[in-house]
C-alpha atoms as a PDB file:
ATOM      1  CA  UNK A   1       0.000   0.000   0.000  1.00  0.00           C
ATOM      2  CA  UNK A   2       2.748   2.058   0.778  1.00  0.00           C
ATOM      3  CA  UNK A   3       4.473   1.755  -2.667  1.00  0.00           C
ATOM      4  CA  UNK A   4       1.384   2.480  -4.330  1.00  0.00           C
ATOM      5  CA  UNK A   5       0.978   5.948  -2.782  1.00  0.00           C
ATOM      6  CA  UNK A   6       3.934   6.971  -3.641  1.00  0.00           C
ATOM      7  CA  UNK A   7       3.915   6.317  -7.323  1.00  0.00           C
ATOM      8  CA  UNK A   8       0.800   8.079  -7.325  1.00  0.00           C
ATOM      9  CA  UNK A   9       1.896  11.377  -5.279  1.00  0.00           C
ATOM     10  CA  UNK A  10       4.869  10.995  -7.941  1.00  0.00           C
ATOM     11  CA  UNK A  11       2.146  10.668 -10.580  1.00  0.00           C
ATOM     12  CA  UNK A  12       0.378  14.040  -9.349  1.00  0.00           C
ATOM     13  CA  UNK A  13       3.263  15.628  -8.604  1.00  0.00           C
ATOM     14  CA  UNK A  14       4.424  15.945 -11.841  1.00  0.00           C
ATOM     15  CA  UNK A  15       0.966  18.380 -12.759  1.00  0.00           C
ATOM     16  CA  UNK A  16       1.939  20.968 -10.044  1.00  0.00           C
ATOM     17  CA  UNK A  17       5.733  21.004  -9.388  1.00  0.00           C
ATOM     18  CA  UNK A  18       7.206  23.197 -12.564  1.00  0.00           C
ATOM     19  CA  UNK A  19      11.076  22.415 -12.720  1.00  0.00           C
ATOM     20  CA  UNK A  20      13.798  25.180 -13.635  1.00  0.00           C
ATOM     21  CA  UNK A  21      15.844  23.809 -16.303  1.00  0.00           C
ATOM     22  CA  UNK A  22      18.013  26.425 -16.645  1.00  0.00           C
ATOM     23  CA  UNK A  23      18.605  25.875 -13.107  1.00  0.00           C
ATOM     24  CA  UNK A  24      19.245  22.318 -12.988  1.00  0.00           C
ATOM     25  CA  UNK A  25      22.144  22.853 -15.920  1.00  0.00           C
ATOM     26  CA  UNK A  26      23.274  25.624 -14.687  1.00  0.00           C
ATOM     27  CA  UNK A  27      23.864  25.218 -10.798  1.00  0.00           C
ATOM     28  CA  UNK A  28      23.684  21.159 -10.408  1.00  0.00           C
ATOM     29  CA  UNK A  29      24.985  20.441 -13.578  1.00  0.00           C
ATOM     30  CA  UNK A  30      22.421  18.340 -14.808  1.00  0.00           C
ATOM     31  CA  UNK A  31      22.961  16.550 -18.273  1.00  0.00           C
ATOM     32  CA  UNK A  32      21.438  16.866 -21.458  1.00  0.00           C
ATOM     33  CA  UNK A  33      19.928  13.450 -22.298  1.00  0.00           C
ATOM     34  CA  UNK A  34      18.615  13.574 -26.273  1.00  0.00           C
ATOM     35  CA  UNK A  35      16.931  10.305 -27.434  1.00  0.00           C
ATOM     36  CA  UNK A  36      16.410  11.583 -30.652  1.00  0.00           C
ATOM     37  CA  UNK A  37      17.941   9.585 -33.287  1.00  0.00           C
ATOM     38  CA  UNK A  38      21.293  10.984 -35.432  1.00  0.00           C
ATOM     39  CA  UNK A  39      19.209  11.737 -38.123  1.00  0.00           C
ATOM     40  CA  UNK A  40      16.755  14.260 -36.344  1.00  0.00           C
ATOM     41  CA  UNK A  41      19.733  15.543 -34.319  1.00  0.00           C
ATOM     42  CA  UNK A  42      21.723  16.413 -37.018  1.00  0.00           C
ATOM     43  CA  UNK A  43      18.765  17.514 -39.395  1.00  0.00           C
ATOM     44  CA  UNK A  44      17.045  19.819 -36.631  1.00  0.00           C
ATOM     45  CA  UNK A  45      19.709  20.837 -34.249  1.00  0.00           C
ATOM     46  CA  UNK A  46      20.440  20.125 -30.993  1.00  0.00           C
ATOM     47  CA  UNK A  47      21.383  21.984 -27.827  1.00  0.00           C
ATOM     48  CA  UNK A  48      24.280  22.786 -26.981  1.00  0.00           C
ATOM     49  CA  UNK A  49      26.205  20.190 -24.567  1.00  0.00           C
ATOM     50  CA  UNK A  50      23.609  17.919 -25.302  1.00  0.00           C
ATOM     51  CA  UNK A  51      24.567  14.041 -25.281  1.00  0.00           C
ATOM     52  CA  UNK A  52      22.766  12.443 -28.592  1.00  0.00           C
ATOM     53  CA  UNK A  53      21.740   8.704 -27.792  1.00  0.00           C
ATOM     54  CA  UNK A  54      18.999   7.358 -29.541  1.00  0.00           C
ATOM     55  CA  UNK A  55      16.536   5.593 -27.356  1.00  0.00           C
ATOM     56  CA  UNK A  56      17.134   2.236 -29.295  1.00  0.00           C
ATOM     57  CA  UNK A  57      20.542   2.585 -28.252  1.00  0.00           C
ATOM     58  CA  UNK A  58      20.391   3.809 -24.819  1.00  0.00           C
ATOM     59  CA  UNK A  59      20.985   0.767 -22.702  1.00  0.00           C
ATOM     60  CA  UNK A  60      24.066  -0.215 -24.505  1.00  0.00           C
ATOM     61  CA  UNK A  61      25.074   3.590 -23.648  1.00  0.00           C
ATOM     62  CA  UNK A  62      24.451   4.357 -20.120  1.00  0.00           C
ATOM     63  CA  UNK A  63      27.446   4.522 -18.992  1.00  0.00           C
ATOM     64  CA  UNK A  64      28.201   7.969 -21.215  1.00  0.00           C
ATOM     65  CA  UNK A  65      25.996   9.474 -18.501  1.00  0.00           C
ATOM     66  CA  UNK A  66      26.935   9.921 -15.321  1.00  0.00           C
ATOM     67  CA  UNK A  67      24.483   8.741 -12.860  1.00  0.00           C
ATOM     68  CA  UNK A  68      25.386  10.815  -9.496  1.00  0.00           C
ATOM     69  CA  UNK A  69      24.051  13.735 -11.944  1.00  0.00           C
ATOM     70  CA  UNK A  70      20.712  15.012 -12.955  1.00  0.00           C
ATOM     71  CA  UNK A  71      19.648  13.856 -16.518  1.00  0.00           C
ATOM     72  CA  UNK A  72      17.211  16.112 -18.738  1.00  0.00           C
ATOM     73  CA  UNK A  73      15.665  14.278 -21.130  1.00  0.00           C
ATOM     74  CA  UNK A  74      14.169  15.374 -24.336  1.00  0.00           C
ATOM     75  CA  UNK A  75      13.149  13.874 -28.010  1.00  0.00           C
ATOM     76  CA  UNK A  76      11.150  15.079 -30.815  1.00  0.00           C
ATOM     77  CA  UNK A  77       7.616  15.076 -29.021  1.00  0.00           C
ATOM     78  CA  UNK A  78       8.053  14.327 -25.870  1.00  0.00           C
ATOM     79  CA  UNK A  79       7.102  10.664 -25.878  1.00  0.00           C
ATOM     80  CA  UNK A  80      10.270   8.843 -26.460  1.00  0.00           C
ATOM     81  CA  UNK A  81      11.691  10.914 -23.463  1.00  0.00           C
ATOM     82  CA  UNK A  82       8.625   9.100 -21.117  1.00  0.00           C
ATOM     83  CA  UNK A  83      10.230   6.009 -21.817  1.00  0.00           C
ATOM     84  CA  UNK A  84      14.020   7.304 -21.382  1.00  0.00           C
ATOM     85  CA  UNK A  85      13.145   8.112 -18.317  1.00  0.00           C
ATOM     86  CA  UNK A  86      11.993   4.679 -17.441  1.00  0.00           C
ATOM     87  CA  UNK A  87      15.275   2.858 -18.431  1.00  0.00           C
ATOM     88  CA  UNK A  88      17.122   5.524 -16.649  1.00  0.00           C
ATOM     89  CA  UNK A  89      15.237   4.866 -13.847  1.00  0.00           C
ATOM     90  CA  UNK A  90      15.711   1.548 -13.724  1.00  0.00           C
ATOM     91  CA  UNK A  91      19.256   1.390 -13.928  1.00  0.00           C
ATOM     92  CA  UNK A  92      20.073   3.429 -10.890  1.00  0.00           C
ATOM     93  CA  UNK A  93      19.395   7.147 -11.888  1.00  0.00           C
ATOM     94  CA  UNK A  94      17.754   9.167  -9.125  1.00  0.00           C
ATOM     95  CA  UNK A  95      17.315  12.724 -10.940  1.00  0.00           C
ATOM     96  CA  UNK A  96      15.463  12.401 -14.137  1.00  0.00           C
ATOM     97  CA  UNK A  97      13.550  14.867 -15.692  1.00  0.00           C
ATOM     98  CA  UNK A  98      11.013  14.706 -18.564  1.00  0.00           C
ATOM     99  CA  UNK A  99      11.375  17.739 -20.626  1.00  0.00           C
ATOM    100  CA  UNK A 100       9.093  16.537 -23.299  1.00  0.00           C
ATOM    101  CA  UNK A 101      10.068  18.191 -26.928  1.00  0.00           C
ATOM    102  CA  UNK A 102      13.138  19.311 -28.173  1.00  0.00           C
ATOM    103  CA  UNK A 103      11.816  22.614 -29.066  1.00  0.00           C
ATOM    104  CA  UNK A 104      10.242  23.568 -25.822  1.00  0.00           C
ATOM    105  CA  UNK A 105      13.530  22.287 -23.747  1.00  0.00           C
ATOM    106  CA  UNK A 106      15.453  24.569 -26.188  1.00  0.00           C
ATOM    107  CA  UNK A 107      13.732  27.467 -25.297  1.00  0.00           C
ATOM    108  CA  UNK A 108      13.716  27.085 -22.101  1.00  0.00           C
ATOM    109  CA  UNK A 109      17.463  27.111 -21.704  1.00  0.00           C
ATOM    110  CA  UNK A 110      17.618  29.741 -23.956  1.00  0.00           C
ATOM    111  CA  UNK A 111      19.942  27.258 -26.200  1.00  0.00           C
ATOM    112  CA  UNK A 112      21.584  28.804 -29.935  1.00  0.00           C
ATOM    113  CA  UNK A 113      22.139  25.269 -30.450  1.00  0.00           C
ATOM    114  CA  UNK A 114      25.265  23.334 -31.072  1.00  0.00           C
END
């Protein structure tokens, strides 16, 4: 019972708490997770310091991440980066952020790009 009310205050959570992602690069040096694959990275830009690993190959990559740090994670959409987060999670990663579209996550840090 106890395990099931915390998923879902996790679950609601995520409607109400808004997370700084300008913060979380900036001051806790948070990493920029893209699951996009090559092809949309290097067709519609990236941002800058971004790591590029496409979600098929992400858990053959992990370990270019570093796991004591917060991971952002974006795509094209948003719904590749819902199941990033997932493998992340599962694989020992504590901090992990959905930041949904690639777009949106780019403005919000105010990125130029790569």
């Amino acid at each position: 019972m106890k395990r099931l009310f915390s998923s879902f205050v996790r679950y609601i959570k995520r409607f109400f708490v808004k997370i700084d992602f300008a913060d979380l690069v900036k001051n806790h040096e948070a990493q920029v997770l893209d699951v996009r694959t090559q092809t949309e990275y290097d067709s519609h830009g990236c941002i800058q310091n971004s790591i590029n690993i496409p979600l098929d190959s992400l858990r053959l990559e992990l370990s270019k991440l570093n796991t004591e740090k917060p991971v952002i994670i974006c795509c094209a959409n948003g719904i590749r980066s819902g199941l990033a987060r997932e493998i992340l999670l599962n694989n020992g990663f504590k901090s992990v952020y959905r930041a949904g579209g690639f777009e949106s996550l780019k403005r919000k840090l105010k990125s130029d790009g790569c």
